[in-house]
PDB file of N, CA and C in Angstrom:
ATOM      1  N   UNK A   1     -22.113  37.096  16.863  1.00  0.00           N
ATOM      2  CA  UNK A   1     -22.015  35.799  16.204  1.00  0.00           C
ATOM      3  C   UNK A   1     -23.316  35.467  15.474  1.00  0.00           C
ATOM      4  N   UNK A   2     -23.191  34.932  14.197  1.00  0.00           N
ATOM      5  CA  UNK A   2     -24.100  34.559  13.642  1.00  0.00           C
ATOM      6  C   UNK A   2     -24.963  33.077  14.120  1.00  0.00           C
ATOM      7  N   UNK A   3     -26.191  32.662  14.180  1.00  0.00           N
ATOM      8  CA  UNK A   3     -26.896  32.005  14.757  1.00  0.00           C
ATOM      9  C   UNK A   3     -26.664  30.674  13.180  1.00  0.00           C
ATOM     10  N   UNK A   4     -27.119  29.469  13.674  1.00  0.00           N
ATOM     11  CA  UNK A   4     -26.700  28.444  12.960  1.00  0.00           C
ATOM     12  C   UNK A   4     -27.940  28.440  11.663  1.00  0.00           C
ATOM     13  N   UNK A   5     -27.562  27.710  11.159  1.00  0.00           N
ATOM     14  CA  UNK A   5     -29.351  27.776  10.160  1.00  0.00           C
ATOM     15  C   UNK A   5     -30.109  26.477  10.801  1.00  0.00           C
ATOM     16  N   UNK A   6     -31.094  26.646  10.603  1.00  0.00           N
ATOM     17  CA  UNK A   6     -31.801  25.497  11.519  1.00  0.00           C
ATOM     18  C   UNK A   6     -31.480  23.530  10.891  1.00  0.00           C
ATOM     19  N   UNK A   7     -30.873  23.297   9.987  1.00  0.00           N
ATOM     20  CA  UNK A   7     -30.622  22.505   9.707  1.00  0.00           C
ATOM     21  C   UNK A   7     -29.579  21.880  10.274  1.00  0.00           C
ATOM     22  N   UNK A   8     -27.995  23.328  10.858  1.00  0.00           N
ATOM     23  CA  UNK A   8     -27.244  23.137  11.418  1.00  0.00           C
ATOM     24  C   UNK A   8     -27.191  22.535  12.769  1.00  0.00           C
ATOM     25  N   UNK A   9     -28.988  22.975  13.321  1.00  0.00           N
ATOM     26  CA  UNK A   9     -29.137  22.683  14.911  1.00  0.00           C
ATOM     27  C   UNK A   9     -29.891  21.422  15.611  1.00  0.00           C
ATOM     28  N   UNK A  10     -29.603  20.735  13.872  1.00  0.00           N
ATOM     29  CA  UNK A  10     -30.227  19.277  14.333  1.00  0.00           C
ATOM     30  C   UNK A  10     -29.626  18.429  14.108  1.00  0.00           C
ATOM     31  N   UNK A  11     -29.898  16.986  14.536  1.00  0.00           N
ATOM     32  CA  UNK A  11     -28.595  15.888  14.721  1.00  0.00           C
ATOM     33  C   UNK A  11     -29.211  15.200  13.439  1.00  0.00           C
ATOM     34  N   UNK A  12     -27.467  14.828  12.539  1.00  0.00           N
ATOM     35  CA  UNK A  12     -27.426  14.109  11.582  1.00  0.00           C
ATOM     36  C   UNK A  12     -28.906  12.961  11.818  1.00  0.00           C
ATOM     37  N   UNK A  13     -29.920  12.306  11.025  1.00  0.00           N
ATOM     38  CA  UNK A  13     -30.441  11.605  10.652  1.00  0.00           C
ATOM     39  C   UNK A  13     -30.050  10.203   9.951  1.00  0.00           C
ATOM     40  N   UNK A  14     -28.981  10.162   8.944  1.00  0.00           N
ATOM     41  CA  UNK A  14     -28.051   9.404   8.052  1.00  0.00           C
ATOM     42  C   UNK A  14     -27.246   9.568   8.019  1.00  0.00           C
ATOM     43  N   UNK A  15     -26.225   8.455   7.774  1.00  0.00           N
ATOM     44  CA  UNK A  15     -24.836   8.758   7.243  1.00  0.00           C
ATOM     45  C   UNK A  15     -24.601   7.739   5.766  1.00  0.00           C
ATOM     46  N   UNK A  16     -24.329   8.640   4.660  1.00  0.00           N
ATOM     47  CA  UNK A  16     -24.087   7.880   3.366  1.00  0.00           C
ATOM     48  C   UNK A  16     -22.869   8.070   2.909  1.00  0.00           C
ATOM     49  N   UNK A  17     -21.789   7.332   2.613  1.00  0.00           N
ATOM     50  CA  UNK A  17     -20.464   6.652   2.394  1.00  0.00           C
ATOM     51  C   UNK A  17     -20.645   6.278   1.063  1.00  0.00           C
ATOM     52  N   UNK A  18     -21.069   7.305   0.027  1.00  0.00           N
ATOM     53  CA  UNK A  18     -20.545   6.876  -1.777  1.00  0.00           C
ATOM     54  C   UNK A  18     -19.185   6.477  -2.013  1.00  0.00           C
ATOM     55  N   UNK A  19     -19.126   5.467  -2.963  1.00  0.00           N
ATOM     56  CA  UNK A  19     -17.502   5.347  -3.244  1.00  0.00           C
ATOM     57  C   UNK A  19     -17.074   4.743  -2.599  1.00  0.00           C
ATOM     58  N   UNK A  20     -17.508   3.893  -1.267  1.00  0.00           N
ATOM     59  CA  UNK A  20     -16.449   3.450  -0.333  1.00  0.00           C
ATOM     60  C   UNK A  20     -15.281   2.118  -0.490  1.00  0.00           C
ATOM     61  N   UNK A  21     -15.851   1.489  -1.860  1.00  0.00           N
ATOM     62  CA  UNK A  21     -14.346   0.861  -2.182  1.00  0.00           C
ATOM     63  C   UNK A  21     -13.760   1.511  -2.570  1.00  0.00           C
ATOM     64  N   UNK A  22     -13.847   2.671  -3.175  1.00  0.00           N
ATOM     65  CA  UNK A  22     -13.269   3.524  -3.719  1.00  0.00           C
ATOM     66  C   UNK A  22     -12.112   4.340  -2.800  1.00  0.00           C
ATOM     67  N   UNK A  23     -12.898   4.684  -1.920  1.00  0.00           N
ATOM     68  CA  UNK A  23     -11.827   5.724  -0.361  1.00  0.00           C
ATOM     69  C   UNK A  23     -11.123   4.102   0.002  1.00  0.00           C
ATOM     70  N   UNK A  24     -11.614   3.027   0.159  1.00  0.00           N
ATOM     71  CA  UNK A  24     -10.395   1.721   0.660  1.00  0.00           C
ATOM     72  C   UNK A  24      -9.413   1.016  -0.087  1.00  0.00           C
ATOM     73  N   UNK A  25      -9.698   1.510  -1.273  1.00  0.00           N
ATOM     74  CA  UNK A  25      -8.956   1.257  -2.120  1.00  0.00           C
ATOM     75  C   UNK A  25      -7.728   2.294  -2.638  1.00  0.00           C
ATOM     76  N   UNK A  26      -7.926   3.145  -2.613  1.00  0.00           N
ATOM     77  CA  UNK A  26      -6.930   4.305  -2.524  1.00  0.00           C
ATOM     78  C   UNK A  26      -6.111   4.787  -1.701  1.00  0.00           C
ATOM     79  N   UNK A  27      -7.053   4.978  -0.046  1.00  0.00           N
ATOM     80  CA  UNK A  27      -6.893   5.618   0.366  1.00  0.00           C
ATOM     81  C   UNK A  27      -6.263   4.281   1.893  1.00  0.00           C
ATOM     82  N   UNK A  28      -6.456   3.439   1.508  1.00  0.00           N
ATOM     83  CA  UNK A  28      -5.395   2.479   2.310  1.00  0.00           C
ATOM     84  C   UNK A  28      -4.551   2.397   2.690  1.00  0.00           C
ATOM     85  N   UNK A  29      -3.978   2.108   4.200  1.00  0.00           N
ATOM     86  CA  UNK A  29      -2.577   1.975   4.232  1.00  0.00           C
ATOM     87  C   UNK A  29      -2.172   0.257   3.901  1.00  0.00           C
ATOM     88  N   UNK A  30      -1.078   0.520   3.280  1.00  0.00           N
ATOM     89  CA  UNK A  30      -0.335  -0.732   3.161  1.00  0.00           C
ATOM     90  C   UNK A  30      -0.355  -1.706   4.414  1.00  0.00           C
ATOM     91  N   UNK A  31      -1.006  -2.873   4.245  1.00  0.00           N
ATOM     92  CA  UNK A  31      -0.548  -3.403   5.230  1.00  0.00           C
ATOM     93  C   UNK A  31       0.115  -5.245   4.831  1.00  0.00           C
ATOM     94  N   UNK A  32       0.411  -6.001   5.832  1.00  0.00           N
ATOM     95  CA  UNK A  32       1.049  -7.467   5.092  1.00  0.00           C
ATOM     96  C   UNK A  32       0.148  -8.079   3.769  1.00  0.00           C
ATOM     97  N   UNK A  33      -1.637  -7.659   3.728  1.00  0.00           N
ATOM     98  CA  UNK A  33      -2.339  -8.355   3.259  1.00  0.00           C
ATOM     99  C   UNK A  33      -1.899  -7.314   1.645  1.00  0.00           C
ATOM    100  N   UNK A  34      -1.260  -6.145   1.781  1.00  0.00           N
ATOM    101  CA  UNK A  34      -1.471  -5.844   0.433  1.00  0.00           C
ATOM    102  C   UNK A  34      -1.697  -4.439   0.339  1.00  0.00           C
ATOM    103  N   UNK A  35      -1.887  -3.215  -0.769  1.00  0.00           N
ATOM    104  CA  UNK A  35      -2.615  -1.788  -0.433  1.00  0.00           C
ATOM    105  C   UNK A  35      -3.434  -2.088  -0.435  1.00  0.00           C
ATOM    106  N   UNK A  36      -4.253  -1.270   0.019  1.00  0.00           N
ATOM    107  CA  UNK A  36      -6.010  -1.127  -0.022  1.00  0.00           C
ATOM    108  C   UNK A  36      -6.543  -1.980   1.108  1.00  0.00           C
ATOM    109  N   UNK A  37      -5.998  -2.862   1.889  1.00  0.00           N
ATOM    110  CA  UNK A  37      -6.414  -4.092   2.695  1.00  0.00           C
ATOM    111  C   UNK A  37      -6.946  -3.576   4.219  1.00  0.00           C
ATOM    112  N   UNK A  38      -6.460  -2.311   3.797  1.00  0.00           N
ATOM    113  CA  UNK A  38      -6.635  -1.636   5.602  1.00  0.00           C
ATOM    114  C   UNK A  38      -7.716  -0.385   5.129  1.00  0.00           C
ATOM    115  N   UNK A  39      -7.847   0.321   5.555  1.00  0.00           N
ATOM    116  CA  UNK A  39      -9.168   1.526   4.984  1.00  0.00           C
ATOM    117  C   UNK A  39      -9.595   2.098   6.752  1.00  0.00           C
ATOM    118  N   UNK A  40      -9.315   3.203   7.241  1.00  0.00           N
ATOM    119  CA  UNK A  40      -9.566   3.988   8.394  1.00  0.00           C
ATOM    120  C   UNK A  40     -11.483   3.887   8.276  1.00  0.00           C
ATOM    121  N   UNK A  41     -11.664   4.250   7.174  1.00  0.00           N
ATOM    122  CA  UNK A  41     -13.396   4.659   7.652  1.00  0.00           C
ATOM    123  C   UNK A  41     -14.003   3.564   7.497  1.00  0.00           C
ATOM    124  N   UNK A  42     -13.389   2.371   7.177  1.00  0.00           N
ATOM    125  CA  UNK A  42     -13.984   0.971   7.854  1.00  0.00           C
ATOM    126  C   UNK A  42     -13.532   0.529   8.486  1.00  0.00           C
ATOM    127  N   UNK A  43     -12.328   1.078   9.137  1.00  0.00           N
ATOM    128  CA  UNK A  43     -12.725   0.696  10.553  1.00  0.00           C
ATOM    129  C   UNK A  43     -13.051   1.264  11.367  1.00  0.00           C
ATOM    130  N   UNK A  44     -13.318   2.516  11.270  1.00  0.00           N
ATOM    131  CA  UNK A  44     -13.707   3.314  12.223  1.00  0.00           C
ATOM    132  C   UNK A  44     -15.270   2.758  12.361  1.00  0.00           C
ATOM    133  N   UNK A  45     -16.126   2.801  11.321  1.00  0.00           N
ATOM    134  CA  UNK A  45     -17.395   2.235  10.584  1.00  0.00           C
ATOM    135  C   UNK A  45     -17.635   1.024  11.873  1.00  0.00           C
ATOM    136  N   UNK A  46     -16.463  -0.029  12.030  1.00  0.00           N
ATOM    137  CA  UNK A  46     -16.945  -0.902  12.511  1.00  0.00           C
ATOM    138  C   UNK A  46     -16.670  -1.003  14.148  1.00  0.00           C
ATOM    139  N   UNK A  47     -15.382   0.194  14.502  1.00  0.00           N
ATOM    140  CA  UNK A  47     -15.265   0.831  15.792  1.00  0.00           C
ATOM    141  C   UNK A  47     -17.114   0.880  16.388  1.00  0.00           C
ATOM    142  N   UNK A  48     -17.620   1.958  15.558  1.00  0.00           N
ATOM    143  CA  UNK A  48     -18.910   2.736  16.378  1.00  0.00           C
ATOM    144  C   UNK A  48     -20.077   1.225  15.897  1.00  0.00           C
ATOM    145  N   UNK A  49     -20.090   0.287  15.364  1.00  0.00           N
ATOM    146  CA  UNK A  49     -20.798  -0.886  15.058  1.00  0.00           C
ATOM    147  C   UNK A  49     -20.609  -1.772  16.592  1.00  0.00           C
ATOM    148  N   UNK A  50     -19.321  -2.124  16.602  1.00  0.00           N
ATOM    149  CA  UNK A  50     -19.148  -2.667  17.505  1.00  0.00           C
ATOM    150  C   UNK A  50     -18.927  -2.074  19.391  1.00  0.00           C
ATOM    151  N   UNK A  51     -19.242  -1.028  19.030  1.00  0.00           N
ATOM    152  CA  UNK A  51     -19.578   0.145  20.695  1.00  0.00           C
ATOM    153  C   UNK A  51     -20.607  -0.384  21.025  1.00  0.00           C
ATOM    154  N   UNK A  52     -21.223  -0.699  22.199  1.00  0.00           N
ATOM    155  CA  UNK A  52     -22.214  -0.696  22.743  1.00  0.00           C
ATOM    156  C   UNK A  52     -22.215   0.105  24.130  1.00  0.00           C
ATOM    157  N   UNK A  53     -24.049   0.716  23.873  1.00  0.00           N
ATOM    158  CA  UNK A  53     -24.197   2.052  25.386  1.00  0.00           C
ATOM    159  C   UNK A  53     -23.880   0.699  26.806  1.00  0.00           C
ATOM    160  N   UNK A  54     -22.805   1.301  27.934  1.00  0.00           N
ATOM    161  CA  UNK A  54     -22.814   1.007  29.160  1.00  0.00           C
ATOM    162  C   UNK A  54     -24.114   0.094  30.128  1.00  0.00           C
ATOM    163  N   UNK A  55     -23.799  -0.908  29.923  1.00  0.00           N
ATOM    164  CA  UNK A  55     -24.452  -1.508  30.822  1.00  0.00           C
ATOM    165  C   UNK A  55     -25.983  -2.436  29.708  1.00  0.00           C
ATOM    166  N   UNK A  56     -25.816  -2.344  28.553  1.00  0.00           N
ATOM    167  CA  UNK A  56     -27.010  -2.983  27.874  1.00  0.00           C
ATOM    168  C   UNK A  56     -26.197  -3.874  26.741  1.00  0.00           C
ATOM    169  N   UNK A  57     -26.655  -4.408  25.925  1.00  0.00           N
ATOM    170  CA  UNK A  57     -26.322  -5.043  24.669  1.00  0.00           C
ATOM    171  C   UNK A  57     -26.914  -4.008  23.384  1.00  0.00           C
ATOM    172  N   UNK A  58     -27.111  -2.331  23.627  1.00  0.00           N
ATOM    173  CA  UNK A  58     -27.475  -2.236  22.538  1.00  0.00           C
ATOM    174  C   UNK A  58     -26.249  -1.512  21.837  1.00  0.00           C
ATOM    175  N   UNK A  59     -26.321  -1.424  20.736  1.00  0.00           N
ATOM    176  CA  UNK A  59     -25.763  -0.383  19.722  1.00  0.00           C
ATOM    177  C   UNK A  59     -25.630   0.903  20.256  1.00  0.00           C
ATOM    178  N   UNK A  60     -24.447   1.613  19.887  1.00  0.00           N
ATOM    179  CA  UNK A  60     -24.324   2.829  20.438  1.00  0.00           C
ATOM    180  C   UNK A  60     -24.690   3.723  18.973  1.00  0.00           C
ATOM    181  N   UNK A  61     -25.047   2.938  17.743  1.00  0.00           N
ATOM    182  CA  UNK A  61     -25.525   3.640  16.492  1.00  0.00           C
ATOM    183  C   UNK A  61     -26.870   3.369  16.241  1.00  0.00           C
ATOM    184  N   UNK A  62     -27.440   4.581  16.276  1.00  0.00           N
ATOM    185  CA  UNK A  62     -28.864   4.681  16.201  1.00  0.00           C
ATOM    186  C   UNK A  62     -29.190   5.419  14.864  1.00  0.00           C
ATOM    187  N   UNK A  63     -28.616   5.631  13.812  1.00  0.00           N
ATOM    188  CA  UNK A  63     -29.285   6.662  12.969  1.00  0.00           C
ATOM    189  C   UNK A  63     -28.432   5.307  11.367  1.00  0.00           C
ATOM    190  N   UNK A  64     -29.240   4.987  10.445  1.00  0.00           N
ATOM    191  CA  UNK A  64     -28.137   4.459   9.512  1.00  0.00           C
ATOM    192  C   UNK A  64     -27.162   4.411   8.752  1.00  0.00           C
ATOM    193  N   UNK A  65     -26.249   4.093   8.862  1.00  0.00           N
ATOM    194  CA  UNK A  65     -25.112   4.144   7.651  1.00  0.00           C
ATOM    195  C   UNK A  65     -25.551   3.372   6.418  1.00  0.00           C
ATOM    196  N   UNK A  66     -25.246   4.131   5.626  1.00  0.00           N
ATOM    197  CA  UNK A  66     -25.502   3.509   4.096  1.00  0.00           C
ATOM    198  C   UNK A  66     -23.848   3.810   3.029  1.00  0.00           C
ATOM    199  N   UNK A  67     -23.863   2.722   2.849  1.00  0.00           N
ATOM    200  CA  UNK A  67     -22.164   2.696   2.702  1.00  0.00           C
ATOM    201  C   UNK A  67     -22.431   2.021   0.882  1.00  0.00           C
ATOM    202  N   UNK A  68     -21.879   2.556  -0.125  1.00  0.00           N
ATOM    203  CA  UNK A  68     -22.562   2.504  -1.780  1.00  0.00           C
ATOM    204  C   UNK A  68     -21.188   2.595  -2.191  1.00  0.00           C
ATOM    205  N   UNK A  69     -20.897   1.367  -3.081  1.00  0.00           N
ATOM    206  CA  UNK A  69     -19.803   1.018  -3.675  1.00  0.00           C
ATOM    207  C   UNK A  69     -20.367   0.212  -4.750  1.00  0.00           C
ATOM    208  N   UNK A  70     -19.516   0.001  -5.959  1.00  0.00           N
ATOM    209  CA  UNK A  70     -18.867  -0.694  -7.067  1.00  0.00           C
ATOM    210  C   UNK A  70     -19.074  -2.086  -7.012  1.00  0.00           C
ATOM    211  N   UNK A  71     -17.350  -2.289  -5.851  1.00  0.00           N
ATOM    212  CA  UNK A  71     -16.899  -3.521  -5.989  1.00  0.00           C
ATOM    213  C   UNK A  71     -17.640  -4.248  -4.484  1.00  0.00           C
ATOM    214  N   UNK A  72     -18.475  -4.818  -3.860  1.00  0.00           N
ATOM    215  CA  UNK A  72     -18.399  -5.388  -2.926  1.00  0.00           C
ATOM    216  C   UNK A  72     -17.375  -5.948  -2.206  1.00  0.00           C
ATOM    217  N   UNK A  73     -16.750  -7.181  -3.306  1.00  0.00           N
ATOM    218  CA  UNK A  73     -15.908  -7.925  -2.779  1.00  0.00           C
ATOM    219  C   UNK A  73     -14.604  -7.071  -3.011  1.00  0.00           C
ATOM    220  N   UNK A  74     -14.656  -5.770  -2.782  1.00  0.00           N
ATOM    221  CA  UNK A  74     -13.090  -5.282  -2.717  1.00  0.00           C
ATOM    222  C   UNK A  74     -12.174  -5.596  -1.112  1.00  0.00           C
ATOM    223  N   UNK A  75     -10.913  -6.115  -1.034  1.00  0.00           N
ATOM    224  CA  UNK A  75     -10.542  -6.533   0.246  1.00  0.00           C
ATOM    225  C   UNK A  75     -10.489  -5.963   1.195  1.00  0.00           C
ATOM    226  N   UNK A  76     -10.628  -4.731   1.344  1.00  0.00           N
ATOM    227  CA  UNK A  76     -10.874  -3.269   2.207  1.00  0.00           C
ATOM    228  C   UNK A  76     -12.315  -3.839   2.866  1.00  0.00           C
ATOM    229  N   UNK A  77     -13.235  -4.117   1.965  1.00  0.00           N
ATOM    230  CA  UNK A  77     -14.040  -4.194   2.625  1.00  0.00           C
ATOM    231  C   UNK A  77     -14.974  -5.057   3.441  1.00  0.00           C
ATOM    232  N   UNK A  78     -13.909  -6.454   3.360  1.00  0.00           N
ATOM    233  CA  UNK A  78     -14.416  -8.125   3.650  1.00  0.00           C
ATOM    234  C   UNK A  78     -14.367  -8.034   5.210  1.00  0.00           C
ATOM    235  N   UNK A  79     -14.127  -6.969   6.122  1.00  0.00           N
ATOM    236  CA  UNK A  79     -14.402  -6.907   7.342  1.00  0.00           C
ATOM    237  C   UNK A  79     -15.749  -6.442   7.839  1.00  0.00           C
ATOM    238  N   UNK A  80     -16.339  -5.577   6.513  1.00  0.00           N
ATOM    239  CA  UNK A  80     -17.482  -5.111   6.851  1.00  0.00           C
ATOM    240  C   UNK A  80     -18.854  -5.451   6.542  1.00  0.00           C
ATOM    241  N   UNK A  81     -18.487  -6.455   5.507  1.00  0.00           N
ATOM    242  CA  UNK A  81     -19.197  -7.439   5.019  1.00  0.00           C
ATOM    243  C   UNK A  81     -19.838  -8.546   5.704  1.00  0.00           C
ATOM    244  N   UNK A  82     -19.156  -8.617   7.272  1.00  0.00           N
ATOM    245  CA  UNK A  82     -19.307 -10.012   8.263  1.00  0.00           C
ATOM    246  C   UNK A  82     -20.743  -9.139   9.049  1.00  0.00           C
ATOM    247  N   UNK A  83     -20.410  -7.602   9.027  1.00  0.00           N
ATOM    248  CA  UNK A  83     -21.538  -7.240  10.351  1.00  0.00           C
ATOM    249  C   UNK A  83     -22.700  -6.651   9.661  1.00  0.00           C
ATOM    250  N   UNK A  84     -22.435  -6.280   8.465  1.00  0.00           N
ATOM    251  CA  UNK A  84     -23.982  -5.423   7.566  1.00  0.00           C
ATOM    252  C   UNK A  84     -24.724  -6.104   6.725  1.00  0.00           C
ATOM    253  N   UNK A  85     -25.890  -5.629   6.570  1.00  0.00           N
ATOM    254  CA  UNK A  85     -26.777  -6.384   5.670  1.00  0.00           C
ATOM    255  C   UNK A  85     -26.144  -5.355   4.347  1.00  0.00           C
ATOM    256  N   UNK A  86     -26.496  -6.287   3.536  1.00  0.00           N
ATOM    257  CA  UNK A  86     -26.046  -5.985   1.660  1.00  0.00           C
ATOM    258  C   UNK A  86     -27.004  -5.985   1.325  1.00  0.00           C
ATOM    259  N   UNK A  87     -27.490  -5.113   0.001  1.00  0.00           N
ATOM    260  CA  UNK A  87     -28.671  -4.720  -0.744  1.00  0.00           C
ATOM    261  C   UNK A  87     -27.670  -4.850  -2.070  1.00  0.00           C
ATOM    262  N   UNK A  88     -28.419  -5.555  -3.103  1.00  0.00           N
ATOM    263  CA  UNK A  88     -27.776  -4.961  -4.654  1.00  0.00           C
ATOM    264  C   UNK A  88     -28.695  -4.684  -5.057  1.00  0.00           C
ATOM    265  N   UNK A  89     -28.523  -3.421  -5.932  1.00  0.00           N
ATOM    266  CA  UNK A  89     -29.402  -2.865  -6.839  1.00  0.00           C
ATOM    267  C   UNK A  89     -29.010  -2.888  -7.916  1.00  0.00           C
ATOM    268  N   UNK A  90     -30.235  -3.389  -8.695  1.00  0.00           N
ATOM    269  CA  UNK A  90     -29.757  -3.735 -10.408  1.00  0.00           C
ATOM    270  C   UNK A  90     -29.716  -2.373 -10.945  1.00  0.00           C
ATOM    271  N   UNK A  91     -29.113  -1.762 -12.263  1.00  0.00           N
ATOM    272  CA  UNK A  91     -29.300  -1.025 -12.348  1.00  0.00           C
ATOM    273  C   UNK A  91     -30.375  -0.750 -13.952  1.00  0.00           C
ATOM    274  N   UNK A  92     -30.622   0.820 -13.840  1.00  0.00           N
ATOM    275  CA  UNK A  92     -32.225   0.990 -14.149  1.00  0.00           C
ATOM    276  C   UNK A  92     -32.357   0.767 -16.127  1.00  0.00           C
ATOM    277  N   UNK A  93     -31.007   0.866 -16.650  1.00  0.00           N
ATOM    278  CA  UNK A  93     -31.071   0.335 -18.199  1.00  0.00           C
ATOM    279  C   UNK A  93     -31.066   1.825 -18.754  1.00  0.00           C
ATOM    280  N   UNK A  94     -30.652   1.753 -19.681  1.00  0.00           N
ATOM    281  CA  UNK A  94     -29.935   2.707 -20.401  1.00  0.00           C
ATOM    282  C   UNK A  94     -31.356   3.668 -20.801  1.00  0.00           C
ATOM    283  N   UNK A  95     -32.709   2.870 -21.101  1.00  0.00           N
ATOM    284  CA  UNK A  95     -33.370   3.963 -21.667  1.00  0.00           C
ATOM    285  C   UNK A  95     -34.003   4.760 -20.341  1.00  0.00           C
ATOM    286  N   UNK A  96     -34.329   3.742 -19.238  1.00  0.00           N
ATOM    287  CA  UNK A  96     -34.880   4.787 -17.966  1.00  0.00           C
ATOM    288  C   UNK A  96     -33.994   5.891 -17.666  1.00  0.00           C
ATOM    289  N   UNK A  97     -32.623   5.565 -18.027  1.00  0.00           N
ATOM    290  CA  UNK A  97     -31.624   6.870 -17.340  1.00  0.00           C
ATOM    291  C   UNK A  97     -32.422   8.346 -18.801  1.00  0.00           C
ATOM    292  N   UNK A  98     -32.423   7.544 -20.181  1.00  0.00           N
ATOM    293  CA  UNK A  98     -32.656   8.883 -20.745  1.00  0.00           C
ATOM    294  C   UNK A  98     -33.460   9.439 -20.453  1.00  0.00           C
ATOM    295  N   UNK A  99     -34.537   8.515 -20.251  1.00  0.00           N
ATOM    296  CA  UNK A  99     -35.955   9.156 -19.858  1.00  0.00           C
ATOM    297  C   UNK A  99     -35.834  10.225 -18.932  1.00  0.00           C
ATOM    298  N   UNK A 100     -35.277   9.537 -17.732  1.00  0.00           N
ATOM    299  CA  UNK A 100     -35.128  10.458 -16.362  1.00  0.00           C
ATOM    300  C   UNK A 100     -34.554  11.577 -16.828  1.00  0.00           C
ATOM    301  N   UNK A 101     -33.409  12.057 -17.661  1.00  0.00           N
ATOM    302  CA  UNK A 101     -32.338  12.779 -17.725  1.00  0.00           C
ATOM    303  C   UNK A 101     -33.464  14.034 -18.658  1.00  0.00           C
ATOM    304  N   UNK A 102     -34.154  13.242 -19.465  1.00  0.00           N
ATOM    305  CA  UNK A 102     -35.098  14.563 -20.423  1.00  0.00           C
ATOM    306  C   UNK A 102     -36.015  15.037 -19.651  1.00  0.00           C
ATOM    307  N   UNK A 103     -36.455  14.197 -18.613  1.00  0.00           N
ATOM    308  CA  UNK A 103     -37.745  14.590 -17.994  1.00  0.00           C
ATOM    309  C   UNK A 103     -36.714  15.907 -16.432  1.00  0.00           C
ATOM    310  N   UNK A 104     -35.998  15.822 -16.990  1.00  0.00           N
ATOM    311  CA  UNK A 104     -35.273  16.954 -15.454  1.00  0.00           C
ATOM    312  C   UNK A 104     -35.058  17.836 -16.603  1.00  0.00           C
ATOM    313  N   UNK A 105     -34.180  17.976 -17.599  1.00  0.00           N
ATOM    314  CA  UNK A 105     -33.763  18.624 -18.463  1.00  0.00           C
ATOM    315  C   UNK A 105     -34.893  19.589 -19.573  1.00  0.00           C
ATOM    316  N   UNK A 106     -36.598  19.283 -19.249  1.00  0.00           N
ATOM    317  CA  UNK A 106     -37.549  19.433 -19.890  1.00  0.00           C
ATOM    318  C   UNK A 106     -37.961  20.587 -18.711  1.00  0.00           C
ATOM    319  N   UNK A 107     -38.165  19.832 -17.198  1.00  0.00           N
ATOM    320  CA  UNK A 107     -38.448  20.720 -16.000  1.00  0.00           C
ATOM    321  C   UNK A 107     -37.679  21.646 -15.551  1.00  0.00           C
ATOM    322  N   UNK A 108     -36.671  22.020 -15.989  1.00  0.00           N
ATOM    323  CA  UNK A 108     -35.385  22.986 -15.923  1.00  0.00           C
ATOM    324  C   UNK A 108     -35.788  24.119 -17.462  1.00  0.00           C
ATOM    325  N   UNK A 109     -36.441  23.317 -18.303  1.00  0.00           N
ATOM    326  CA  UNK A 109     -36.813  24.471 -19.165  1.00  0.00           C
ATOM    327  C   UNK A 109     -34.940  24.309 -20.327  1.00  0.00           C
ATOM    328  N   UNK A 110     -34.495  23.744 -20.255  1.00  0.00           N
ATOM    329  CA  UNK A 110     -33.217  23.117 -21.281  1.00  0.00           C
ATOM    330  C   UNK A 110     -33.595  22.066 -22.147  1.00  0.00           C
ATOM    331  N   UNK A 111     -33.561  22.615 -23.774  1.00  0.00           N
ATOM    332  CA  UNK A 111     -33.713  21.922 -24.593  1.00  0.00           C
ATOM    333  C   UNK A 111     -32.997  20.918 -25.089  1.00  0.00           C
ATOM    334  N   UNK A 112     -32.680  19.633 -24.833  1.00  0.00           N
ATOM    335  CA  UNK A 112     -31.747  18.596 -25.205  1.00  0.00           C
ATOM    336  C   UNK A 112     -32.808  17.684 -25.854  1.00  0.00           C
ATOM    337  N   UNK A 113     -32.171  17.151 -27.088  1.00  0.00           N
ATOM    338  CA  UNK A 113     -32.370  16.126 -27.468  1.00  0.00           C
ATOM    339  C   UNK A 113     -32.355  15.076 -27.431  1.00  0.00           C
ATOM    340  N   UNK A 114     -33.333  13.657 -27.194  1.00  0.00           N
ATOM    341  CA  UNK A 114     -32.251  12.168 -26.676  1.00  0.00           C
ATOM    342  C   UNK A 114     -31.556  11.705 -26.904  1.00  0.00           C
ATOM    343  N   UNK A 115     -31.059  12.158 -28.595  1.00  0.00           N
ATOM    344  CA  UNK A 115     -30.172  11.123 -29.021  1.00  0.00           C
ATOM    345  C   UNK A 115     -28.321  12.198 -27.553  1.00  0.00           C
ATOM    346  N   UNK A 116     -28.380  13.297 -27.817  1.00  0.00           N
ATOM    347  CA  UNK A 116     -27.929  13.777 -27.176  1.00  0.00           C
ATOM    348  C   UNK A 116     -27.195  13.207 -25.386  1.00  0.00           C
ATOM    349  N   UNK A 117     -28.748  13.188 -25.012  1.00  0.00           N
ATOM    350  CA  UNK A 117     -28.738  12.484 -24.181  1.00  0.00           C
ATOM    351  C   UNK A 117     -28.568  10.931 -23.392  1.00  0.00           C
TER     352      UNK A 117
END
């Protein structure tokens, strides 16, 4: 048997959830409130939130979830909205993205132009 790679033999650090109105919105079961109103990985999300270790008041989640969506107020996700802190991030404006995009595309040694870009 092959031995794991050493990355394999250590415990997750983060957990990041891109898209997640996205998976509750799709990927919803129908329920009275509507599609999309139900979403498994929020509730599962709020299953291991609301666990606490035997015999203390703490959290049985020790490492963070970072959960990155669109819509905030999508209805999938107004359950999860009561127990997490929210961050919005503005976003960075059309010329920082070119910038960024030439300055990778320059360090890769690929000639693009900005208007291109």
């Amino acid at each position: 048997d092959a031995l794991p790679l050493p990355w394999m033999r250590c415990r997750p650090t983060i957990l990041v959830l891109d898209e997640i109105d996205g998976i509750a919105g799709g990927g919803g079961e129908e329920t009275a409130e509507g599609p999309g109103s139900s979403c498994k990985a929020v509730e599962t999300i709020l299953k291991l939130l609301d666990r606490k270790i035997k015999g203390k008041n703490t959290s049985y989640i020790r490492r963070p979830i970072i959960c990155i969506c669109n819509d905030i107020y999508a209805r999938a996700l107004r359950p999860l909205r009561d127990k997490v802190k929210v961050f919005q991030v503005q976003t960075g404006g059309l010329r920082r993205l070119v910038d960024r995009l030439k300055h990778i595309s320059d360090s890769e040694g690929v000639a693009v132009d900005k208007t291109t870009l």
